[in-house]
PDB file of N, CA and C in Angstrom:
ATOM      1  N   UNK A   1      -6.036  20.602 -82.218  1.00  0.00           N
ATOM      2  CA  UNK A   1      -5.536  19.601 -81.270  1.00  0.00           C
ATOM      3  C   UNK A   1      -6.698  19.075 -80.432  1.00  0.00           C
ATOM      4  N   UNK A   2      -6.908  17.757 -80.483  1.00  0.00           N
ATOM      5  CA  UNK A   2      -8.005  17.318 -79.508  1.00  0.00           C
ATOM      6  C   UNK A   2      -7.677  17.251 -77.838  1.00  0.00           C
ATOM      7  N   UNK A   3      -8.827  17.497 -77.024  1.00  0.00           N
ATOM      8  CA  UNK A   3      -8.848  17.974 -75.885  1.00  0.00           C
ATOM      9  C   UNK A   3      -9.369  16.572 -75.309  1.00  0.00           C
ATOM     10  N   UNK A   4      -9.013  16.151 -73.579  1.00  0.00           N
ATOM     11  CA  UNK A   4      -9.310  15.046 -73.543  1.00  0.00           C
ATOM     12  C   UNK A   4      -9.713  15.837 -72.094  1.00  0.00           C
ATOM     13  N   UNK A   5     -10.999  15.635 -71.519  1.00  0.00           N
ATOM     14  CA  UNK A   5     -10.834  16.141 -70.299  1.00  0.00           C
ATOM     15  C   UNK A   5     -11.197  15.238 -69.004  1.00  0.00           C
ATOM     16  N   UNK A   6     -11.187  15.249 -67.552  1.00  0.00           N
ATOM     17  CA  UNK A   6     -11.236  14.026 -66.888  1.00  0.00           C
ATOM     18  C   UNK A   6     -11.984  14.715 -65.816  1.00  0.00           C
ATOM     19  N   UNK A   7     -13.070  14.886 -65.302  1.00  0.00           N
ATOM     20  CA  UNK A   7     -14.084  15.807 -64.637  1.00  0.00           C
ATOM     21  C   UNK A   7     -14.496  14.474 -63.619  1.00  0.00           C
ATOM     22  N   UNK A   8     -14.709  14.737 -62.298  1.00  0.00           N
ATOM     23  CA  UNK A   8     -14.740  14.314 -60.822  1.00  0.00           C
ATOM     24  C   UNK A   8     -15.934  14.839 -60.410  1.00  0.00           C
ATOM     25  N   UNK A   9     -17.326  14.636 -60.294  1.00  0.00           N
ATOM     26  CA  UNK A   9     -18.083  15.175 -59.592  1.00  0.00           C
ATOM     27  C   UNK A   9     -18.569  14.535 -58.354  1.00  0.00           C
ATOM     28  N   UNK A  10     -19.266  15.229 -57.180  1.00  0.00           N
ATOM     29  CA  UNK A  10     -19.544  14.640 -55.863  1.00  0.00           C
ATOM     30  C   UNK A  10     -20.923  14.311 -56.110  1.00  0.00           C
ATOM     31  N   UNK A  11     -21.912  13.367 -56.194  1.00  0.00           N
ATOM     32  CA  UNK A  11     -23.303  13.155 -55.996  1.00  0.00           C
ATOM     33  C   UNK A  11     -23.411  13.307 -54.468  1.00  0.00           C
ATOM     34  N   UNK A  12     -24.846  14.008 -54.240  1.00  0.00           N
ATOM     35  CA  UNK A  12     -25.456  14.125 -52.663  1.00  0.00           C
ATOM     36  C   UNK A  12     -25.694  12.376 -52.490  1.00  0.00           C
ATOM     37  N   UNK A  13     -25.593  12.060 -51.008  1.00  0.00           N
ATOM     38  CA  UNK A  13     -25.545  11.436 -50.220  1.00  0.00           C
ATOM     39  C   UNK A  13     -27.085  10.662 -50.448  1.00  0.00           C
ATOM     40  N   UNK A  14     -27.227   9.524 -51.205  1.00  0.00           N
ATOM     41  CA  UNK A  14     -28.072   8.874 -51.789  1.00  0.00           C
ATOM     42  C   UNK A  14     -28.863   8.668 -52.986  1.00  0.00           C
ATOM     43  N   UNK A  15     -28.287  10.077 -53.321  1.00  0.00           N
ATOM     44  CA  UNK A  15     -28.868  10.418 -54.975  1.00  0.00           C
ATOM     45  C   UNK A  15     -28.083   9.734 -56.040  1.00  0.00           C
ATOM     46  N   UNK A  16     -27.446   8.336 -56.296  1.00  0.00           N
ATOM     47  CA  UNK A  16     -26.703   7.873 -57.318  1.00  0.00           C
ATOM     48  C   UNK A  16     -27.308   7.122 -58.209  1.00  0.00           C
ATOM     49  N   UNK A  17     -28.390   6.534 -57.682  1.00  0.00           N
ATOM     50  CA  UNK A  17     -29.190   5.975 -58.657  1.00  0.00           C
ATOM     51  C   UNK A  17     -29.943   6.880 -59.606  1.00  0.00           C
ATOM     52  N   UNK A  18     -30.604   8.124 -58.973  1.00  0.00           N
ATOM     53  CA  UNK A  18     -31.603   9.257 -59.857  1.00  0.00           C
ATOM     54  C   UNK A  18     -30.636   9.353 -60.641  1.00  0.00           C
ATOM     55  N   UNK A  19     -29.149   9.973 -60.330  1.00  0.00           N
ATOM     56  CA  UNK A  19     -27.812  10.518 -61.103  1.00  0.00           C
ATOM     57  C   UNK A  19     -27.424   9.604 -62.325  1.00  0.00           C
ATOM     58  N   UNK A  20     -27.765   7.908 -62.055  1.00  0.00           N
ATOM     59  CA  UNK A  20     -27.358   7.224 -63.170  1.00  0.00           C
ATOM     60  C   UNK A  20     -28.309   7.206 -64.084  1.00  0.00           C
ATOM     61  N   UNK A  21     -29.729   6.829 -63.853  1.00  0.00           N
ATOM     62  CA  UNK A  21     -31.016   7.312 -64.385  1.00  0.00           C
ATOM     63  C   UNK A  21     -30.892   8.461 -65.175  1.00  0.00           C
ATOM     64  N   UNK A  22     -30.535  10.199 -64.944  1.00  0.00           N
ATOM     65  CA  UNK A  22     -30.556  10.855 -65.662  1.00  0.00           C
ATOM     66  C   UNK A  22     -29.617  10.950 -66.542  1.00  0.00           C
ATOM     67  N   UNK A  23     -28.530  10.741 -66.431  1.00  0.00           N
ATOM     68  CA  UNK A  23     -27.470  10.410 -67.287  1.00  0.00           C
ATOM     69  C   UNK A  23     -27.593   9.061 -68.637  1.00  0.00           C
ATOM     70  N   UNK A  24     -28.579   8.626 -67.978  1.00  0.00           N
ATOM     71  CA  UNK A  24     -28.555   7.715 -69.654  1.00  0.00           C
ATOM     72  C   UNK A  24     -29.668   8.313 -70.424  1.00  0.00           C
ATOM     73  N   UNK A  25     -30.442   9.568 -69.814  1.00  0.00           N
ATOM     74  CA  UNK A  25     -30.854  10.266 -71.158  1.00  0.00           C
ATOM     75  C   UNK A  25     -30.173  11.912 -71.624  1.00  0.00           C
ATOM     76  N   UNK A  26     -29.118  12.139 -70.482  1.00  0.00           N
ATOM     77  CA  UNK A  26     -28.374  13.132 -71.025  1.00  0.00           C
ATOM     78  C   UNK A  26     -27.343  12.821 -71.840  1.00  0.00           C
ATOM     79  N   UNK A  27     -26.557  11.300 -71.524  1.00  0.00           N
ATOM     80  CA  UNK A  27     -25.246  11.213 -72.714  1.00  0.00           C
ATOM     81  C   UNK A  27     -25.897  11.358 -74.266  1.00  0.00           C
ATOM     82  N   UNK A  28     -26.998  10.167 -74.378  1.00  0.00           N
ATOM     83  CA  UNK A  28     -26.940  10.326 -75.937  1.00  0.00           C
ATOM     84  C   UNK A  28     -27.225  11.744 -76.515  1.00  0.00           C
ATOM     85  N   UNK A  29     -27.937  12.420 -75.879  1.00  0.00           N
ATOM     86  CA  UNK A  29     -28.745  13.860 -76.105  1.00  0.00           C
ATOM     87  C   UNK A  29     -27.195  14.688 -76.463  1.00  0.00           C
ATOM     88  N   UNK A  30     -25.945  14.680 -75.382  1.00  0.00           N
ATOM     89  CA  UNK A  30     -25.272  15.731 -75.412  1.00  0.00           C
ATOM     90  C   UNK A  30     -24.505  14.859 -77.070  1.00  0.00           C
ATOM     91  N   UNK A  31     -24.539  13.621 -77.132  1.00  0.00           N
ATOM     92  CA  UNK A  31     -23.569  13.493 -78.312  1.00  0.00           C
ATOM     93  C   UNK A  31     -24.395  13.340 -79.458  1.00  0.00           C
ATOM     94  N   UNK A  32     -25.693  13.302 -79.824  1.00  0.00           N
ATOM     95  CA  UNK A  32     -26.376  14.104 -80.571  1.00  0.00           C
ATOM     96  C   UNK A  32     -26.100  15.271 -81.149  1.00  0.00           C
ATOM     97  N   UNK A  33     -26.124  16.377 -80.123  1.00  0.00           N
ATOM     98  CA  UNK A  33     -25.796  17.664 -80.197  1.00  0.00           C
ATOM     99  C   UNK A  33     -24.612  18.154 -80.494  1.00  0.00           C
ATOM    100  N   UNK A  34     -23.995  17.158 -80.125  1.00  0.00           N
ATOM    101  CA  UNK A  34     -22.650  18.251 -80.092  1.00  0.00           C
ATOM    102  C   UNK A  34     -21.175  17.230 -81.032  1.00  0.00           C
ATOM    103  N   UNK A  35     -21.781  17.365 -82.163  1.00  0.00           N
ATOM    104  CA  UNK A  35     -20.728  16.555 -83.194  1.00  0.00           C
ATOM    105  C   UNK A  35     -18.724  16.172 -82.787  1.00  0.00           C
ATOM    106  N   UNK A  36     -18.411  17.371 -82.286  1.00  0.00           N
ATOM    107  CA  UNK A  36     -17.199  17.739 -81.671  1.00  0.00           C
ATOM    108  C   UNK A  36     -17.090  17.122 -80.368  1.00  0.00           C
ATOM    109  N   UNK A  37     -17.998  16.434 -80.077  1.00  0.00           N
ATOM    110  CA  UNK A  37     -17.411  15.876 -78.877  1.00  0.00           C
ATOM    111  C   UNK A  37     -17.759  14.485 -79.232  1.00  0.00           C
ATOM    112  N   UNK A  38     -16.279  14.361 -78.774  1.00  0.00           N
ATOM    113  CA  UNK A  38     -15.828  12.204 -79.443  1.00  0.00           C
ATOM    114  C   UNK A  38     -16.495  11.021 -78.499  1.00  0.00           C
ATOM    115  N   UNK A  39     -16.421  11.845 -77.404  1.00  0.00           N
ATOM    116  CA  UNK A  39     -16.448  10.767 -76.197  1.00  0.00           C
ATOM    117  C   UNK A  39     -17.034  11.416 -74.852  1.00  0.00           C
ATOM    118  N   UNK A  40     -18.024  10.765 -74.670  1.00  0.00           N
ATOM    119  CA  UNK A  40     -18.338  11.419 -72.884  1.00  0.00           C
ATOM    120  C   UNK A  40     -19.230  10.091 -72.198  1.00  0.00           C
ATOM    121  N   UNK A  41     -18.119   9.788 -71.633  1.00  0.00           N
ATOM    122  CA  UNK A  41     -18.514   8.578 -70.556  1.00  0.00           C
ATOM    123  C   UNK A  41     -18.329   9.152 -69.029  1.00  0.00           C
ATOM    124  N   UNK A  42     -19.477   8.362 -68.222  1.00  0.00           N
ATOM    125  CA  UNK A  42     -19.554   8.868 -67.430  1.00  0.00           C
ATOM    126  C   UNK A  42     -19.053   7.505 -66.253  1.00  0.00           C
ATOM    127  N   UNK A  43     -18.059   7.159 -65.532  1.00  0.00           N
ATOM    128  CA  UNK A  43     -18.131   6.252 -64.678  1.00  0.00           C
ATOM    129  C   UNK A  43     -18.258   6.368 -63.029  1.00  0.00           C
ATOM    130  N   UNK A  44     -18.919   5.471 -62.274  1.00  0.00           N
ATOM    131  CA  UNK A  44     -18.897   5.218 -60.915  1.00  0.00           C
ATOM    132  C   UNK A  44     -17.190   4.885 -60.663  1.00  0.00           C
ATOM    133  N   UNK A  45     -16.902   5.139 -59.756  1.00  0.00           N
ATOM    134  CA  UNK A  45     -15.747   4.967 -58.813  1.00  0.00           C
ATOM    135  C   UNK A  45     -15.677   3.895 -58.228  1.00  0.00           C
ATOM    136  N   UNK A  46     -15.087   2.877 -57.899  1.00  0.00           N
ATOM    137  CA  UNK A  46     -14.606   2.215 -57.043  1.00  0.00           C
ATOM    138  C   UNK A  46     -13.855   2.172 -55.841  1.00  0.00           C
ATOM    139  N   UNK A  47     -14.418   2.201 -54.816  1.00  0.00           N
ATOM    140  CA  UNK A  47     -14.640   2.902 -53.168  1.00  0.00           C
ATOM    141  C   UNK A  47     -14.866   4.331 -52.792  1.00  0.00           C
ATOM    142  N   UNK A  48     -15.754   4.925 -54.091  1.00  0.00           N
ATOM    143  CA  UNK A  48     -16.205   5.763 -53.487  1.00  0.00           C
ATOM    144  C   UNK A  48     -17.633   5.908 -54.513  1.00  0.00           C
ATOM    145  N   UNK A  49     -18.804   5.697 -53.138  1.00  0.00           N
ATOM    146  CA  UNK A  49     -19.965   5.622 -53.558  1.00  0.00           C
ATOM    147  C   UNK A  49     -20.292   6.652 -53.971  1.00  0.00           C
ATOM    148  N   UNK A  50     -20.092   7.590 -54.156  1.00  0.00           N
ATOM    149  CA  UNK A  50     -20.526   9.039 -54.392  1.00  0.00           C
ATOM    150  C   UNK A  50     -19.881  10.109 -55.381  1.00  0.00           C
ATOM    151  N   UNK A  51     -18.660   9.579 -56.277  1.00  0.00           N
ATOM    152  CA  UNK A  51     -17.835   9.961 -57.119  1.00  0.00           C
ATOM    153  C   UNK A  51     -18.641   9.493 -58.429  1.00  0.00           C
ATOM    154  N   UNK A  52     -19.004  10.367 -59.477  1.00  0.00           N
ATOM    155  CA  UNK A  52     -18.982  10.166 -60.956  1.00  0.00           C
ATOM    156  C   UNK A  52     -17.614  10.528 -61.925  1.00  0.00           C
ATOM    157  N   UNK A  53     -16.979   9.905 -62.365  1.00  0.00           N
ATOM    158  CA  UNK A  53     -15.896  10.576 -63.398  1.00  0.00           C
ATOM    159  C   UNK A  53     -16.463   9.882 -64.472  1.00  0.00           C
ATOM    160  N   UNK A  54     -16.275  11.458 -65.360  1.00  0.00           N
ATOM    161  CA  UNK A  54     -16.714  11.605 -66.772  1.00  0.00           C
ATOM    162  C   UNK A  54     -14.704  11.868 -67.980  1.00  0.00           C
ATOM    163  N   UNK A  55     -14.847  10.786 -68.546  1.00  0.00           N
ATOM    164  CA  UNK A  55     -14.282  10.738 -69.612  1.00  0.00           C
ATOM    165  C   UNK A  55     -14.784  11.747 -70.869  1.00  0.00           C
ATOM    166  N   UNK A  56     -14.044  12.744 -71.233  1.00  0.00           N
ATOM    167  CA  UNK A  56     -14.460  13.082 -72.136  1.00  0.00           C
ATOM    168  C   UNK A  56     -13.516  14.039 -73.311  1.00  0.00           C
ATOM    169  N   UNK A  57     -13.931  13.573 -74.642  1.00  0.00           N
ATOM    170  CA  UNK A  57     -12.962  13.983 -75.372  1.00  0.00           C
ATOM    171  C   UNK A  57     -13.530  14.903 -76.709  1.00  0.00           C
ATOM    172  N   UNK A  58     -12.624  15.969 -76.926  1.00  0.00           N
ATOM    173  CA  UNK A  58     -13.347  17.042 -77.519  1.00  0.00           C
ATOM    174  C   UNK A  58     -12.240  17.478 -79.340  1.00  0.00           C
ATOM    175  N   UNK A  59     -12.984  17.346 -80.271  1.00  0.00           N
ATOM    176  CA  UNK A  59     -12.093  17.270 -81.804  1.00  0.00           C
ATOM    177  C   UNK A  59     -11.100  18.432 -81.829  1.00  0.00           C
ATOM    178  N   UNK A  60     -11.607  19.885 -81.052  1.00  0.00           N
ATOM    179  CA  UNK A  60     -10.794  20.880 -80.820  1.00  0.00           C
ATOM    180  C   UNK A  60     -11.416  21.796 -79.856  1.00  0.00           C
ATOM    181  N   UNK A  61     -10.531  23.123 -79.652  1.00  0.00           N
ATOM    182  CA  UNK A  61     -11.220  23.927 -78.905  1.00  0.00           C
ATOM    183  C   UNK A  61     -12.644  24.341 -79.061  1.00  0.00           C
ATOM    184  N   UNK A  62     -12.794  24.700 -80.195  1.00  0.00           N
ATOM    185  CA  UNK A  62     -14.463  25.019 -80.912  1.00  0.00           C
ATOM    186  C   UNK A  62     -15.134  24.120 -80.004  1.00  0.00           C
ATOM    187  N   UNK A  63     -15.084  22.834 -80.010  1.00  0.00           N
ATOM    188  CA  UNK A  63     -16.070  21.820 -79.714  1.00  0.00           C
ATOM    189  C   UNK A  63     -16.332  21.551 -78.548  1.00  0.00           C
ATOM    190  N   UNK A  64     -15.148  21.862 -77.703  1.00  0.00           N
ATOM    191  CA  UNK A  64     -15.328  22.319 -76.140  1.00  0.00           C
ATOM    192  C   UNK A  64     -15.571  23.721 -75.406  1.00  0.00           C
ATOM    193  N   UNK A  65     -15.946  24.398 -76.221  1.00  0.00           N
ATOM    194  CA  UNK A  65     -16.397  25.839 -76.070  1.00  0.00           C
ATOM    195  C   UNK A  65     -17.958  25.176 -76.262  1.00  0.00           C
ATOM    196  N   UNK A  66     -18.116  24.782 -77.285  1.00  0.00           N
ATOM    197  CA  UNK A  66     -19.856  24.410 -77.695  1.00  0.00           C
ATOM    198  C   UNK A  66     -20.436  23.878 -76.062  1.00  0.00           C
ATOM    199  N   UNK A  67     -19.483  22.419 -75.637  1.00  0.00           N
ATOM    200  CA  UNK A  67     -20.242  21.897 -74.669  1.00  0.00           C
ATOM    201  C   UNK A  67     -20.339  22.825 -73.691  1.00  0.00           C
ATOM    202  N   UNK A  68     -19.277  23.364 -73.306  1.00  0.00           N
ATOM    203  CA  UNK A  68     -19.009  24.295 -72.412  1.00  0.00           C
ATOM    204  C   UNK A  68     -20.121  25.646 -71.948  1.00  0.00           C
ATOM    205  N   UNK A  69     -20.490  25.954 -73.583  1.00  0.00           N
ATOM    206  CA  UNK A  69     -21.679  26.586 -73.590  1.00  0.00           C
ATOM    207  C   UNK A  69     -22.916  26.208 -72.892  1.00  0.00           C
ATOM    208  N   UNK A  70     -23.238  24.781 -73.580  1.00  0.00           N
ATOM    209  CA  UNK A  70     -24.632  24.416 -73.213  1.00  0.00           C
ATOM    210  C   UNK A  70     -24.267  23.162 -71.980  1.00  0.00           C
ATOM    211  N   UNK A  71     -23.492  23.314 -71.365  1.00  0.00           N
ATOM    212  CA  UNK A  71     -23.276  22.377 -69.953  1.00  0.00           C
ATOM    213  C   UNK A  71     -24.676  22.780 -68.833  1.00  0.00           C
ATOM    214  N   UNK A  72     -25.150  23.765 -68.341  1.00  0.00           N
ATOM    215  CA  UNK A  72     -25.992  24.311 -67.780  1.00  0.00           C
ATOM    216  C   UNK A  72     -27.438  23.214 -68.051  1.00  0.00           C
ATOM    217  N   UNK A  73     -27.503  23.736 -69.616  1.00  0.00           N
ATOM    218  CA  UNK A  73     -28.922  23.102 -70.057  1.00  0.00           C
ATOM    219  C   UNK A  73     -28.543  21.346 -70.327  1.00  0.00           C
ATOM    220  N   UNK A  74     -27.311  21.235 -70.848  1.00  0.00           N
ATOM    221  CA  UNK A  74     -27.586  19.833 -71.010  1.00  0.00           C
ATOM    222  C   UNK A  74     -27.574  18.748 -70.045  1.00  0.00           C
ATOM    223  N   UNK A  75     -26.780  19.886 -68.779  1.00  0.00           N
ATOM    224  CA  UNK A  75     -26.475  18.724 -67.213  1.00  0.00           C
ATOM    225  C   UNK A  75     -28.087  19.290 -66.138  1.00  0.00           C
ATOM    226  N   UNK A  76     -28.988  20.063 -66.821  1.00  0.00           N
ATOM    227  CA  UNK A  76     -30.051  20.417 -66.191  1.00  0.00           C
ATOM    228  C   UNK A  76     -30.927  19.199 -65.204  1.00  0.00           C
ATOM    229  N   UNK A  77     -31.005  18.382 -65.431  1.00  0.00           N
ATOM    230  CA  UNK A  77     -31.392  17.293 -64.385  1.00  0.00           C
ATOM    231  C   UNK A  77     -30.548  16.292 -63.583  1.00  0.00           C
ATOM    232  N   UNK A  78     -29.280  16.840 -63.902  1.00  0.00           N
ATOM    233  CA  UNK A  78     -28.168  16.113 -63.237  1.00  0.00           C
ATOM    234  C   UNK A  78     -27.713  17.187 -62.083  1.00  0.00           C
ATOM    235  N   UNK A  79     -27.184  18.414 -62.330  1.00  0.00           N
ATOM    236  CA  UNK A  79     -27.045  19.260 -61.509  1.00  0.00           C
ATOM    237  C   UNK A  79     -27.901  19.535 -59.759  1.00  0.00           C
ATOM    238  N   UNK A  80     -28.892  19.319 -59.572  1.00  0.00           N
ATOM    239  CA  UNK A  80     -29.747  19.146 -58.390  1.00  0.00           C
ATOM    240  C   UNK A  80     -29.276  18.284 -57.395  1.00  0.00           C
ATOM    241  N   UNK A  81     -28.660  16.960 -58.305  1.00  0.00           N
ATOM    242  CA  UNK A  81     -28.173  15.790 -57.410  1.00  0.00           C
ATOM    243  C   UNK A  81     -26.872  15.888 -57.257  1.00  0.00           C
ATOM    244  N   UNK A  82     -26.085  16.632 -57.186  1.00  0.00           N
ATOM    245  CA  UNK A  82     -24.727  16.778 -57.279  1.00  0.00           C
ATOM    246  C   UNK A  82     -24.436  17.940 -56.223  1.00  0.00           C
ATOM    247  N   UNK A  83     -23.248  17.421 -55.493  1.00  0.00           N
ATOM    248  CA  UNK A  83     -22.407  18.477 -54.721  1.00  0.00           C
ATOM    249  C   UNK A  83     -22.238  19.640 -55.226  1.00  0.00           C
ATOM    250  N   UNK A  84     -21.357  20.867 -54.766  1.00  0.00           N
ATOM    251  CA  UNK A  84     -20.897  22.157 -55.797  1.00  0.00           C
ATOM    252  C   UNK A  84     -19.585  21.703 -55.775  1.00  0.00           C
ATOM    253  N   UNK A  85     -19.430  22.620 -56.372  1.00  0.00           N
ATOM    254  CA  UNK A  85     -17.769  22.237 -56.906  1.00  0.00           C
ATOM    255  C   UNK A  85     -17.764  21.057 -58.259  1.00  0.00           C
ATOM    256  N   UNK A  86     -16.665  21.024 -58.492  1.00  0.00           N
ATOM    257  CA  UNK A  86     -16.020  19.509 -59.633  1.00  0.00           C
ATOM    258  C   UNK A  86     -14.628  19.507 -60.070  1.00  0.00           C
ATOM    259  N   UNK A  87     -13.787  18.762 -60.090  1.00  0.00           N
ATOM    260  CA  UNK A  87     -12.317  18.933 -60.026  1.00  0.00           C
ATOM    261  C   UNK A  87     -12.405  18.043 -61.948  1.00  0.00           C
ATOM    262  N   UNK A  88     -11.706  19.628 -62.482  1.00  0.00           N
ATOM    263  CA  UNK A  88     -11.795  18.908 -64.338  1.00  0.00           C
ATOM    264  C   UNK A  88     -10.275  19.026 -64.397  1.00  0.00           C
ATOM    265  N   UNK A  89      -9.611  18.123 -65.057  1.00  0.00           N
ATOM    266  CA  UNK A  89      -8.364  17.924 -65.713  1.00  0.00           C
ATOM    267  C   UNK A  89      -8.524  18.153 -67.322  1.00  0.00           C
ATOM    268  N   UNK A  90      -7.669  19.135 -67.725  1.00  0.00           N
ATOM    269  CA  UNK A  90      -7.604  19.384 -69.371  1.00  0.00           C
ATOM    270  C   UNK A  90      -6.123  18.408 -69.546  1.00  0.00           C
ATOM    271  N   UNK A  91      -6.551  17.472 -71.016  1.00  0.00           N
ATOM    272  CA  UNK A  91      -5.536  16.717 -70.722  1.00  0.00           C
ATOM    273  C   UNK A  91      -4.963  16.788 -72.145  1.00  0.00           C
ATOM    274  N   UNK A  92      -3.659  16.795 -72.980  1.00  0.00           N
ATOM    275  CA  UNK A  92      -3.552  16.686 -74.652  1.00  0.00           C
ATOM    276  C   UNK A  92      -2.664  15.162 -74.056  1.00  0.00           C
ATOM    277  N   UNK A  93      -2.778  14.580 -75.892  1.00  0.00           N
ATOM    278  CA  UNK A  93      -2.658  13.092 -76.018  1.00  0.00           C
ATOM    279  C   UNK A  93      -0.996  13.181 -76.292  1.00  0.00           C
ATOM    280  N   UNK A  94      -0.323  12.227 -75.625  1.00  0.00           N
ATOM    281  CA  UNK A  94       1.386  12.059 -76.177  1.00  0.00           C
ATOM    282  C   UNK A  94       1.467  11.772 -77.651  1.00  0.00           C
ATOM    283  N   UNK A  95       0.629  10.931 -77.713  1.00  0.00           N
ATOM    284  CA  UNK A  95       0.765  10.007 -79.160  1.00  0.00           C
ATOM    285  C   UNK A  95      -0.478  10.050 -79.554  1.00  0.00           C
ATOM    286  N   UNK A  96      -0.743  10.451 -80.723  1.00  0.00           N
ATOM    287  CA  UNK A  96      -2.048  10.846 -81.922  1.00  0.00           C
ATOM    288  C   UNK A  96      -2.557   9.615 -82.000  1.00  0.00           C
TER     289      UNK A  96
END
């Protein structure tokens, strides 16, 4: 069953530009790597300067265990600029 997940992170208080910067050389890298994962978009918020939500969709559990694994190393230059915490939604699809 594919996994769709909807992840909320806080960027520190001016760091959104470094945050968008590193992110356009971590997406292609993580979907390189990681065949099982369909989709990982990352968007800015609208009225809130400091919100990233990441779209992301996974072929099965396996494939979200993989990212899950290497999240550490693959969000390694993103992580610094970011709040703690992150609010993730696991989501399954109504209709295939």
């Amino acid at each position: 069953e594919m996994i769709t997940l909807i992840a909320t992170l806080k960027v520190k208080e001016g760091k959104m530009d470094e945050a968008q910067e590193a992110l356009k050389e971590i997406v292609p890298k993580i979907k390189a790597a990681e065949p099982g994962c369909l989709a990982y978009v990352p968007h800015r918020v609208k009225g809130d300067d400091n919100a990233l939500l990441f779209y992301e969709k996974y072929q099965d559990k396996e494939a979200l265990k993989l990212h899950s694994a290497n999240i550490m190393t693959s969000l390694e230059k993103l992580l610094p600029l970011l709040e703690p915490g992150m609010d993730i939604k696991t989501c399954f699809e109504i209709l295939p």
